[in-house]
PDB file of N, CA and C in Angstrom:
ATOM      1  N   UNK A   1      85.121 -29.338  58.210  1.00  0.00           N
ATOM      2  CA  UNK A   1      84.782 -28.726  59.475  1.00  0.00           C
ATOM      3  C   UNK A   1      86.071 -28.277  60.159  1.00  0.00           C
ATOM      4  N   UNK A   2      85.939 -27.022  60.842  1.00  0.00           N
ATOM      5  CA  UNK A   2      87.466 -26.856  61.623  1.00  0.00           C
ATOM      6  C   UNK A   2      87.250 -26.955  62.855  1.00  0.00           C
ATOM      7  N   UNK A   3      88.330 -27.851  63.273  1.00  0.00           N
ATOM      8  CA  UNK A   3      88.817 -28.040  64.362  1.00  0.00           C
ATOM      9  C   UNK A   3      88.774 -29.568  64.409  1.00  0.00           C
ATOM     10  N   UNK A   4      88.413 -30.306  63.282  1.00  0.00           N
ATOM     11  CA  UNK A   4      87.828 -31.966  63.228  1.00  0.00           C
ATOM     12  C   UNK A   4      89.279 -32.254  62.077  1.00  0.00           C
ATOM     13  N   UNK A   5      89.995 -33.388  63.055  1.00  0.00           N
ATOM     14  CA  UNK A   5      90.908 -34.017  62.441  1.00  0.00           C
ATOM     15  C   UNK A   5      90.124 -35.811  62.051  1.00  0.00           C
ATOM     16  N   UNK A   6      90.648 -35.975  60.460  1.00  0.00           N
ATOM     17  CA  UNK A   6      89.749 -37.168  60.198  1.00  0.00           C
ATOM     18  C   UNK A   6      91.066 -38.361  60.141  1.00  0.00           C
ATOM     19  N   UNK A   7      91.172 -39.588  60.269  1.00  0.00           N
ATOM     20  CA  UNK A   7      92.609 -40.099  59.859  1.00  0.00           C
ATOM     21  C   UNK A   7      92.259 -40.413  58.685  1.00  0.00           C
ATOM     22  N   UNK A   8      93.429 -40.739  57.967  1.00  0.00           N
ATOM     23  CA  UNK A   8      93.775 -41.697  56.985  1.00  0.00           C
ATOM     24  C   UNK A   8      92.822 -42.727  56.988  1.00  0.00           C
ATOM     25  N   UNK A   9      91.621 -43.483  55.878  1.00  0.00           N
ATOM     26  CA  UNK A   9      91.160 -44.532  55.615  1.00  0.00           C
ATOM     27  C   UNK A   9      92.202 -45.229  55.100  1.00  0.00           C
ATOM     28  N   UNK A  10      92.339 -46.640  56.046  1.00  0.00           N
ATOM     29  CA  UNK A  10      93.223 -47.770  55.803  1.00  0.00           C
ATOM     30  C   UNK A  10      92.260 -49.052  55.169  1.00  0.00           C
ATOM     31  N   UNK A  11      92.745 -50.060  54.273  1.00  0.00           N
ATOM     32  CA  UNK A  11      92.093 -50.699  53.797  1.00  0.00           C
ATOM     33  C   UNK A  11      93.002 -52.152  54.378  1.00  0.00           C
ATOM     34  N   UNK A  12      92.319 -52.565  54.860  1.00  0.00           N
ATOM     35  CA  UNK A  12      92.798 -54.014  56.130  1.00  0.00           C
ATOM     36  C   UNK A  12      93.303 -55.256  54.959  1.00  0.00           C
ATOM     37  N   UNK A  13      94.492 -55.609  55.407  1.00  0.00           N
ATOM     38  CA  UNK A  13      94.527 -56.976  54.651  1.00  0.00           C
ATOM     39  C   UNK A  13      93.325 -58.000  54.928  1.00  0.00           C
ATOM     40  N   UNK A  14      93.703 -58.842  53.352  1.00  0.00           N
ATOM     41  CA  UNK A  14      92.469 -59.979  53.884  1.00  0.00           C
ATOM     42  C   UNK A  14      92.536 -60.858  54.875  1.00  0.00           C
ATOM     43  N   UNK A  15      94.204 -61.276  55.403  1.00  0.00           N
ATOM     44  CA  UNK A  15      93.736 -61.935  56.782  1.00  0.00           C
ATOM     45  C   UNK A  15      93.432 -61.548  57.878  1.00  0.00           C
ATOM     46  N   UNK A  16      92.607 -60.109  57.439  1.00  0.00           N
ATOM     47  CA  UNK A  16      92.136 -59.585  58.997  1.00  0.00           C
ATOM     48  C   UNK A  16      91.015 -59.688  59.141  1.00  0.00           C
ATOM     49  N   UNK A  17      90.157 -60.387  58.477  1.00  0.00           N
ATOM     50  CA  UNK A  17      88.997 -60.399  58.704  1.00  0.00           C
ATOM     51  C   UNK A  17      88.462 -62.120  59.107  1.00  0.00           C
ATOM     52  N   UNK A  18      87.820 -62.378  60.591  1.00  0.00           N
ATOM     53  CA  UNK A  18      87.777 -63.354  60.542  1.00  0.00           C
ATOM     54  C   UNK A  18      86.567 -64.443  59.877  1.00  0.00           C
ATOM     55  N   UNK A  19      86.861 -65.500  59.391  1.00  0.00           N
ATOM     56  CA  UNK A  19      85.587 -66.127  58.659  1.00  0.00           C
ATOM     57  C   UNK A  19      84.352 -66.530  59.857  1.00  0.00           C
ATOM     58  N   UNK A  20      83.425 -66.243  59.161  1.00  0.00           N
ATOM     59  CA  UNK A  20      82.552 -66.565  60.327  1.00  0.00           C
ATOM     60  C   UNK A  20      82.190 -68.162  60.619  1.00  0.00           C
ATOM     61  N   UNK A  21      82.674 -68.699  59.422  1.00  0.00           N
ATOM     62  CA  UNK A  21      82.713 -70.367  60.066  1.00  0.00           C
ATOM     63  C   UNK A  21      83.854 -70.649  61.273  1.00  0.00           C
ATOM     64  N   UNK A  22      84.585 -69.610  61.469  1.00  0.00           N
ATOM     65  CA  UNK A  22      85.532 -70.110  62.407  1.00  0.00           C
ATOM     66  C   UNK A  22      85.260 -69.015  63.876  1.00  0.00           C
ATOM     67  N   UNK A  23      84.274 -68.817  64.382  1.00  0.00           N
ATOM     68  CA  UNK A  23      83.486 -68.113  65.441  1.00  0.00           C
ATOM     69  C   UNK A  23      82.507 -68.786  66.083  1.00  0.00           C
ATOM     70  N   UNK A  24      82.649 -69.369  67.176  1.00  0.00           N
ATOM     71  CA  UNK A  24      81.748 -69.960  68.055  1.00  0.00           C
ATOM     72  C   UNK A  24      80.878 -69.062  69.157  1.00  0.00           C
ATOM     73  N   UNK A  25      79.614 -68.707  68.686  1.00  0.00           N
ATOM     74  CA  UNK A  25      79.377 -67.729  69.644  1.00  0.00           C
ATOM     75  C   UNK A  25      77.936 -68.715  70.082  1.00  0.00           C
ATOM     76  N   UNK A  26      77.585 -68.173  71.492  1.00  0.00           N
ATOM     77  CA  UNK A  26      79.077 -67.624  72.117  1.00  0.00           C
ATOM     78  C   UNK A  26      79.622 -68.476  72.785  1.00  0.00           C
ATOM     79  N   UNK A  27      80.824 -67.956  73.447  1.00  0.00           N
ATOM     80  CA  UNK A  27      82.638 -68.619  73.285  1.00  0.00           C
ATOM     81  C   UNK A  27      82.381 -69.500  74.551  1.00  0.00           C
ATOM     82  N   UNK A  28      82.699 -70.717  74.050  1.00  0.00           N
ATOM     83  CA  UNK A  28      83.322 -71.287  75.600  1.00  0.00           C
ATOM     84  C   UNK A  28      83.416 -70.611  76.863  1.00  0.00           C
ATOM     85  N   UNK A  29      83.140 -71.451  78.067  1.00  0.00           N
ATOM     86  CA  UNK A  29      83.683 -70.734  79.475  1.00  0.00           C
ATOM     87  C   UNK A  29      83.868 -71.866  80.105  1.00  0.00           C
ATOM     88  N   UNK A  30      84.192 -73.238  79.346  1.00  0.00           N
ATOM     89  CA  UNK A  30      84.648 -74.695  80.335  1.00  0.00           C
ATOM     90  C   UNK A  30      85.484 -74.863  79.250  1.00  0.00           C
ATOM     91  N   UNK A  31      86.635 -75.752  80.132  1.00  0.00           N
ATOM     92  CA  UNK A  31      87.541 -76.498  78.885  1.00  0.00           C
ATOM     93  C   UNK A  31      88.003 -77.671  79.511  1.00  0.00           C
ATOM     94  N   UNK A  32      88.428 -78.411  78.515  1.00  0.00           N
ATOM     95  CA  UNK A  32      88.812 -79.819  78.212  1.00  0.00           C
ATOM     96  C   UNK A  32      90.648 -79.924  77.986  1.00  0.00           C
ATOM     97  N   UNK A  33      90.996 -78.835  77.992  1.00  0.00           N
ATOM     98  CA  UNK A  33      92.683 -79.272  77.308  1.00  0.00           C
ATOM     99  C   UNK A  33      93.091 -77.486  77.612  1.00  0.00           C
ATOM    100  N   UNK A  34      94.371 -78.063  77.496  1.00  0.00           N
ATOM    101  CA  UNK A  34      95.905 -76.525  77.607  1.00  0.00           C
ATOM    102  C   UNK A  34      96.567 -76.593  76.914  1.00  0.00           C
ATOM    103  N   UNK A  35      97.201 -75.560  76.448  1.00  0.00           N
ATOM    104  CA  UNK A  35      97.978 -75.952  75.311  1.00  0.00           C
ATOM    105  C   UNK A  35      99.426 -76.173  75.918  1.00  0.00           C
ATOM    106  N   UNK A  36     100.513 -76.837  75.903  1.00  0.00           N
ATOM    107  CA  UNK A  36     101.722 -77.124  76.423  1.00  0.00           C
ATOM    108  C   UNK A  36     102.708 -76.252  75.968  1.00  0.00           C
ATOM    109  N   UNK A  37     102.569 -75.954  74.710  1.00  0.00           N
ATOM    110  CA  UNK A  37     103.411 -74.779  74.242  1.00  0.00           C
ATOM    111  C   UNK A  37     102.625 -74.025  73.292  1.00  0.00           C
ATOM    112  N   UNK A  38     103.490 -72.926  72.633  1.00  0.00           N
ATOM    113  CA  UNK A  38     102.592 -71.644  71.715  1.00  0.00           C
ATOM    114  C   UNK A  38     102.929 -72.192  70.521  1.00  0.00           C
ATOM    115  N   UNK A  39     101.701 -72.229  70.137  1.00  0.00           N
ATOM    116  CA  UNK A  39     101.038 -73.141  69.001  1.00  0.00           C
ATOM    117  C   UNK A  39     100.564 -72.226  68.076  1.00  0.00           C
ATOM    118  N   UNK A  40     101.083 -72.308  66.288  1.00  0.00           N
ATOM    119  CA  UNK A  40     100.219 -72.027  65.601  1.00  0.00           C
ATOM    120  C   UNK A  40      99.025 -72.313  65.066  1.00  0.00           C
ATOM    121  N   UNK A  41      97.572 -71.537  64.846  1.00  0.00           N
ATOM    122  CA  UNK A  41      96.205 -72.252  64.510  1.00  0.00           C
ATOM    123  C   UNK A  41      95.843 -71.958  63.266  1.00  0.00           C
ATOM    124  N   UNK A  42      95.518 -72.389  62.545  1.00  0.00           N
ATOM    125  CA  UNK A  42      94.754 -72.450  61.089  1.00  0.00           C
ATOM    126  C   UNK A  42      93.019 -72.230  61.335  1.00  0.00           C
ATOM    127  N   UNK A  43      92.809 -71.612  60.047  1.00  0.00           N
ATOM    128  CA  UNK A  43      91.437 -71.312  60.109  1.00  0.00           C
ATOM    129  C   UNK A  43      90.676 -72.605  59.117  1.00  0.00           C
ATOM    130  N   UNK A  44      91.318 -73.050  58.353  1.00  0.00           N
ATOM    131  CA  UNK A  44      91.572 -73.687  57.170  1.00  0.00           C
ATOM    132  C   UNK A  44      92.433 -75.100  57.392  1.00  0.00           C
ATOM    133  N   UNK A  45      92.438 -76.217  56.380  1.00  0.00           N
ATOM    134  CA  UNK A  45      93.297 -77.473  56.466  1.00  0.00           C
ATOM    135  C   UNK A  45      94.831 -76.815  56.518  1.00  0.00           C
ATOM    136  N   UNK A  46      95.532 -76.970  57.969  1.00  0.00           N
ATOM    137  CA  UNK A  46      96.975 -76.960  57.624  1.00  0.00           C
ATOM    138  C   UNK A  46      98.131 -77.446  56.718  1.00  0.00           C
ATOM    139  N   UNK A  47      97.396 -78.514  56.176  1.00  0.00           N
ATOM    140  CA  UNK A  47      98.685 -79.360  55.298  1.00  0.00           C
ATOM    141  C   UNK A  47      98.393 -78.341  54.079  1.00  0.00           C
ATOM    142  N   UNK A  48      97.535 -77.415  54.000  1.00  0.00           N
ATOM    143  CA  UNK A  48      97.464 -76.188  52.775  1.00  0.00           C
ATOM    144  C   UNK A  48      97.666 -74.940  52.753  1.00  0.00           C
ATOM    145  N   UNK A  49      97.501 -74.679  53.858  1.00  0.00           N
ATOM    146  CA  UNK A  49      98.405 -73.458  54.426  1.00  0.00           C
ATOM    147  C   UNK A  49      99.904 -73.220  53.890  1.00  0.00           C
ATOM    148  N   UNK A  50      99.655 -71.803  53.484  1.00  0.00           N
ATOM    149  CA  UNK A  50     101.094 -71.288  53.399  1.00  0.00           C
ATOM    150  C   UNK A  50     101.899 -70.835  54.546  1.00  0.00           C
ATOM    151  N   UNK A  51     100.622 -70.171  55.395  1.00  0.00           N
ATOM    152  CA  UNK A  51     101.382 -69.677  57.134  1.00  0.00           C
ATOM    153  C   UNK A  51     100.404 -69.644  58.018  1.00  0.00           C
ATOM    154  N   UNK A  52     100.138 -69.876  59.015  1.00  0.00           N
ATOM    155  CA  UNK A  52      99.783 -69.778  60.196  1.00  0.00           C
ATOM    156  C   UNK A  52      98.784 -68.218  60.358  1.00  0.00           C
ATOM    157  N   UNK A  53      97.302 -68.627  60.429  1.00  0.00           N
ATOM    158  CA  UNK A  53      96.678 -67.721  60.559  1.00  0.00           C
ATOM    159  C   UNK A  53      96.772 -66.841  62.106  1.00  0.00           C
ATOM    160  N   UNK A  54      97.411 -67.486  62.816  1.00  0.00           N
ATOM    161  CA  UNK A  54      97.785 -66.805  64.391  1.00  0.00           C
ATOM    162  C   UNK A  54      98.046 -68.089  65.034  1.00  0.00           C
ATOM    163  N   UNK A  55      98.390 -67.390  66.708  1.00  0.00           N
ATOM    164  CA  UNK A  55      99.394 -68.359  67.351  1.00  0.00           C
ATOM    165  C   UNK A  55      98.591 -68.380  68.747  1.00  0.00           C
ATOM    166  N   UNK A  56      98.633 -69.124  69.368  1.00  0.00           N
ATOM    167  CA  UNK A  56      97.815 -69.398  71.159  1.00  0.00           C
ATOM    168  C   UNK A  56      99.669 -69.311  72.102  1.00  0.00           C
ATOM    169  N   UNK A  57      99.433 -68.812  72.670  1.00  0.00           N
ATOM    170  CA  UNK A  57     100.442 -68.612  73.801  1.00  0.00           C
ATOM    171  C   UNK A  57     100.649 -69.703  74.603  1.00  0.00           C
ATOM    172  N   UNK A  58     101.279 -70.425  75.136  1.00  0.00           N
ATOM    173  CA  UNK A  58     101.219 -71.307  76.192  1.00  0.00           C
ATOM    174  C   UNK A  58     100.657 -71.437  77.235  1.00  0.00           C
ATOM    175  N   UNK A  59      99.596 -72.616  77.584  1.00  0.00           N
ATOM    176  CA  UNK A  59      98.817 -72.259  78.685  1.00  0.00           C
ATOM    177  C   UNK A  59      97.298 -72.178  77.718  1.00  0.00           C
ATOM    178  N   UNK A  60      97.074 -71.637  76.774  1.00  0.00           N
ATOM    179  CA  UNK A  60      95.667 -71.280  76.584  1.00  0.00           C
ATOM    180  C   UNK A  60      95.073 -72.197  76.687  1.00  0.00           C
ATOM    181  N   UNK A  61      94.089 -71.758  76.952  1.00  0.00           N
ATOM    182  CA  UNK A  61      93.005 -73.256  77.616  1.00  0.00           C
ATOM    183  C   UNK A  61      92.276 -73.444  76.541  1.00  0.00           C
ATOM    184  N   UNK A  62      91.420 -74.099  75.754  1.00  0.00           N
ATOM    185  CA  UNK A  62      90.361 -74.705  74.806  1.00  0.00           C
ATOM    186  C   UNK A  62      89.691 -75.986  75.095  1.00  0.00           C
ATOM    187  N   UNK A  63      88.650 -75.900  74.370  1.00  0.00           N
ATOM    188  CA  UNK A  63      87.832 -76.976  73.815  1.00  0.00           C
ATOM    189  C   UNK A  63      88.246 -77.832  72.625  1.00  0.00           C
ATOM    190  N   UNK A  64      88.198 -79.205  73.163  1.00  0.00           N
ATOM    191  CA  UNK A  64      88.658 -80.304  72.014  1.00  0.00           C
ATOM    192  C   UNK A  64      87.042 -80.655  71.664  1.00  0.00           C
ATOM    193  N   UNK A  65      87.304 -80.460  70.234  1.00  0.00           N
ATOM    194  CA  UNK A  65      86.081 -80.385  69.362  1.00  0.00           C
ATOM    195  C   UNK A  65      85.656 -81.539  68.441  1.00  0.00           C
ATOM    196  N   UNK A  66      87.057 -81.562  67.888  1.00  0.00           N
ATOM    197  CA  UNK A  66      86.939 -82.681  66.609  1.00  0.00           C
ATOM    198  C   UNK A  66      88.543 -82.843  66.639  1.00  0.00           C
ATOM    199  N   UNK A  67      88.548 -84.529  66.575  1.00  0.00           N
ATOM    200  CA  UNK A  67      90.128 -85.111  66.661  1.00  0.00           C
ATOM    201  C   UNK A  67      89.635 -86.254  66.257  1.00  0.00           C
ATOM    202  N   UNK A  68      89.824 -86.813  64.643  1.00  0.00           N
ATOM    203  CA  UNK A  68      90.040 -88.151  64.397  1.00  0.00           C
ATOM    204  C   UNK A  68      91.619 -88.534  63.741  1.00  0.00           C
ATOM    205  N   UNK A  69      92.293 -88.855  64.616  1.00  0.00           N
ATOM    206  CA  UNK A  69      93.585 -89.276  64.817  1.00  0.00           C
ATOM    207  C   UNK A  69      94.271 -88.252  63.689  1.00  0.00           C
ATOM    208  N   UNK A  70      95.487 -88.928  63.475  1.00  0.00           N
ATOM    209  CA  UNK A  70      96.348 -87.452  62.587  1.00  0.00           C
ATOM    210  C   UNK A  70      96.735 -86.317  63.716  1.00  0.00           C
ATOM    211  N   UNK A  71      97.683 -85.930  62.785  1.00  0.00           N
ATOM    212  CA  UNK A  71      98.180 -84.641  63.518  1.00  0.00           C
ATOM    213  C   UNK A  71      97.628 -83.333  63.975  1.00  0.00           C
ATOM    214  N   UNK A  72      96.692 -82.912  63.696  1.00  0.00           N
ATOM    215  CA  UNK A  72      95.578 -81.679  64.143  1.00  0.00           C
ATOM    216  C   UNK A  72      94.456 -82.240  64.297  1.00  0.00           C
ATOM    217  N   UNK A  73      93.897 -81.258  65.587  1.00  0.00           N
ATOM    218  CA  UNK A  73      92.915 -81.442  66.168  1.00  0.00           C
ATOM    219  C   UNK A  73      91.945 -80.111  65.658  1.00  0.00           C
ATOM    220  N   UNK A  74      90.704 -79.763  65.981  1.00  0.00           N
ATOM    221  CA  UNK A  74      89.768 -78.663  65.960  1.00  0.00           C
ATOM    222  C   UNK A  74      89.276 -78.511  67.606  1.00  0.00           C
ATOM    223  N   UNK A  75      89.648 -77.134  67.944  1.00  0.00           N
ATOM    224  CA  UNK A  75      89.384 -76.581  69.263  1.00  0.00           C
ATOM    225  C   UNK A  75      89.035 -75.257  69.221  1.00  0.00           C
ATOM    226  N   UNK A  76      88.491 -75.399  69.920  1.00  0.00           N
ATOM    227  CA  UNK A  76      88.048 -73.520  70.112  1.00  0.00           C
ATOM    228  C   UNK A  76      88.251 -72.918  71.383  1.00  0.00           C
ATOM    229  N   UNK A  77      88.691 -71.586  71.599  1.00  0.00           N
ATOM    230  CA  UNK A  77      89.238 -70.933  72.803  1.00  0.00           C
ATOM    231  C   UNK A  77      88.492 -70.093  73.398  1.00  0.00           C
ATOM    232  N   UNK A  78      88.802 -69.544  74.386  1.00  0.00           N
ATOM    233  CA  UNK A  78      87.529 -68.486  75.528  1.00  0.00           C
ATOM    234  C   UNK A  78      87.224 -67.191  74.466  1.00  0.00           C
ATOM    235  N   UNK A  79      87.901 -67.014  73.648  1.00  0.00           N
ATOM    236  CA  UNK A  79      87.107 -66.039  71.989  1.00  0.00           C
ATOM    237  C   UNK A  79      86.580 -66.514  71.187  1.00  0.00           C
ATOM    238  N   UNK A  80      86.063 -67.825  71.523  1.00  0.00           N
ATOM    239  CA  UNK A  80      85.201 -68.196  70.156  1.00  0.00           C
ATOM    240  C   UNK A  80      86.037 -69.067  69.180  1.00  0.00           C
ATOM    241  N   UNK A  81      87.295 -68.573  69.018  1.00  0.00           N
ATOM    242  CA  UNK A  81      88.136 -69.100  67.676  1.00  0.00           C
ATOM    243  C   UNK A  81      87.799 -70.617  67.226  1.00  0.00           C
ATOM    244  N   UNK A  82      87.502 -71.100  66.584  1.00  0.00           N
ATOM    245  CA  UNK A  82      87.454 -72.666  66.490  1.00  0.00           C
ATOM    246  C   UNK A  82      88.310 -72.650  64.863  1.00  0.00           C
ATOM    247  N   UNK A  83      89.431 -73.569  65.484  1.00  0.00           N
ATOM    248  CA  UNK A  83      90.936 -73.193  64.703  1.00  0.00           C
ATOM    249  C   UNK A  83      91.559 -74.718  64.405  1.00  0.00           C
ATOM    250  N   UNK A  84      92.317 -75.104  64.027  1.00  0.00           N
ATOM    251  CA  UNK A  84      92.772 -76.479  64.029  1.00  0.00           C
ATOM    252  C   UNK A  84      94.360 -75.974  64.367  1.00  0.00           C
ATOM    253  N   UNK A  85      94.801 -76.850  65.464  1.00  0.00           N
ATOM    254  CA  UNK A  85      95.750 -76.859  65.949  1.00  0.00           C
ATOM    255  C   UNK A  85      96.616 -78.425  66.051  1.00  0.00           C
ATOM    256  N   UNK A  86      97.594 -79.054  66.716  1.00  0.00           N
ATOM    257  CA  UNK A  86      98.586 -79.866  66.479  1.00  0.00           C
ATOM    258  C   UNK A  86      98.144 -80.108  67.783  1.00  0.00           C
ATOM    259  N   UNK A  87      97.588 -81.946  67.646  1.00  0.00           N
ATOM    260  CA  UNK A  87      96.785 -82.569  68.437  1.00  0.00           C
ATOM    261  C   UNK A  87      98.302 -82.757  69.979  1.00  0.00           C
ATOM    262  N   UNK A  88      99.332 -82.990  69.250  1.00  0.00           N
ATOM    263  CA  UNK A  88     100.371 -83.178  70.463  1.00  0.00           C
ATOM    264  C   UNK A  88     100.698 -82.150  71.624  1.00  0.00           C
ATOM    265  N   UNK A  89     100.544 -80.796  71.180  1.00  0.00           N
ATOM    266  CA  UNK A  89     100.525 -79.637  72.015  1.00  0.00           C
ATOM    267  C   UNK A  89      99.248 -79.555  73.131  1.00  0.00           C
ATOM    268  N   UNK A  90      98.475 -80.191  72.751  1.00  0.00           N
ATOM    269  CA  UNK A  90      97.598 -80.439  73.950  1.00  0.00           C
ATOM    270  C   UNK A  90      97.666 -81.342  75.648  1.00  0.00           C
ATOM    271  N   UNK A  91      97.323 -80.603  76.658  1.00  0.00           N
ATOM    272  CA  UNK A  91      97.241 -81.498  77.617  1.00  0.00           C
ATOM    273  C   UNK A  91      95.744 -81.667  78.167  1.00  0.00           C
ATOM    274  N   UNK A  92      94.753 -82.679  78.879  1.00  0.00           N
ATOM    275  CA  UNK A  92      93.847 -82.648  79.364  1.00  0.00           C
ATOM    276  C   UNK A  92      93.662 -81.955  80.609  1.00  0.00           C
ATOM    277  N   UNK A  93      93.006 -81.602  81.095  1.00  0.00           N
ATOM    278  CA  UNK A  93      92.890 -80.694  82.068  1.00  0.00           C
ATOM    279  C   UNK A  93      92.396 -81.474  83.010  1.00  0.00           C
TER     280      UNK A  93
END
C-alpha cells in the first residue's frame, strides 16, 4: 500500500515473556512490607538462577506471601509480579 510504512518484525527474547504462574491478577492494592533497597527478583528458585529476572527499586511496596525461613521470601507487587526476593531487604509497614 502507498503511503503505509510497516516496521521491522522483531522476535522478543525469551525473558520477555512473563510466565503466567508468576501473575497475580488481579494485583494487590494493600501491602505488608517495603523494600529497603533495589532488589533483584526471580521468577524461578534463585539458588538456580543464572541472573536476575528484574529488579524492584527501593521503596516498592509488596505483599509477603510465602517465607519459611532461609534467605528468600515470595511477594508480589502493585503489578501482579509474584517473584521471590531476599527476605532481609524487606521492612514491615
Amino acid at each position: 500500500m502507498k503511503g503505509i510504512l510497516r516496521p521491522n518484525a522483531v522476535v522478543l527474547a525469551e525473558n520477555a515473556v512473563l510466565p503466567g504462574k508468576n501473575l497475580i491478577l488481579p494485583a494487590p492494592n494493600q501491602f505488608t512490607h517495603q523494600l529497603t533497597r533495589s532488589q533483584p527478583y526471580y521468577f524461578n528458585e534463585p539458588q538456580r538462577a543464572t541472573r536476575p529476572d528484574g529488579e524492584f527499586p527501593t521503596g516498592t511496596k509488596v505483599v509477603l506471601l510465602v517465607y519459611s525461613g532461609g534467605n528468600y521470601c515470595r511477594v508480589a507487587d502493585g503489578r501482579g509480579l509474584y517473584v521471590a526476593v531476599r527476605y532481609d531487604s524487606l521492612k514491615e509497614l
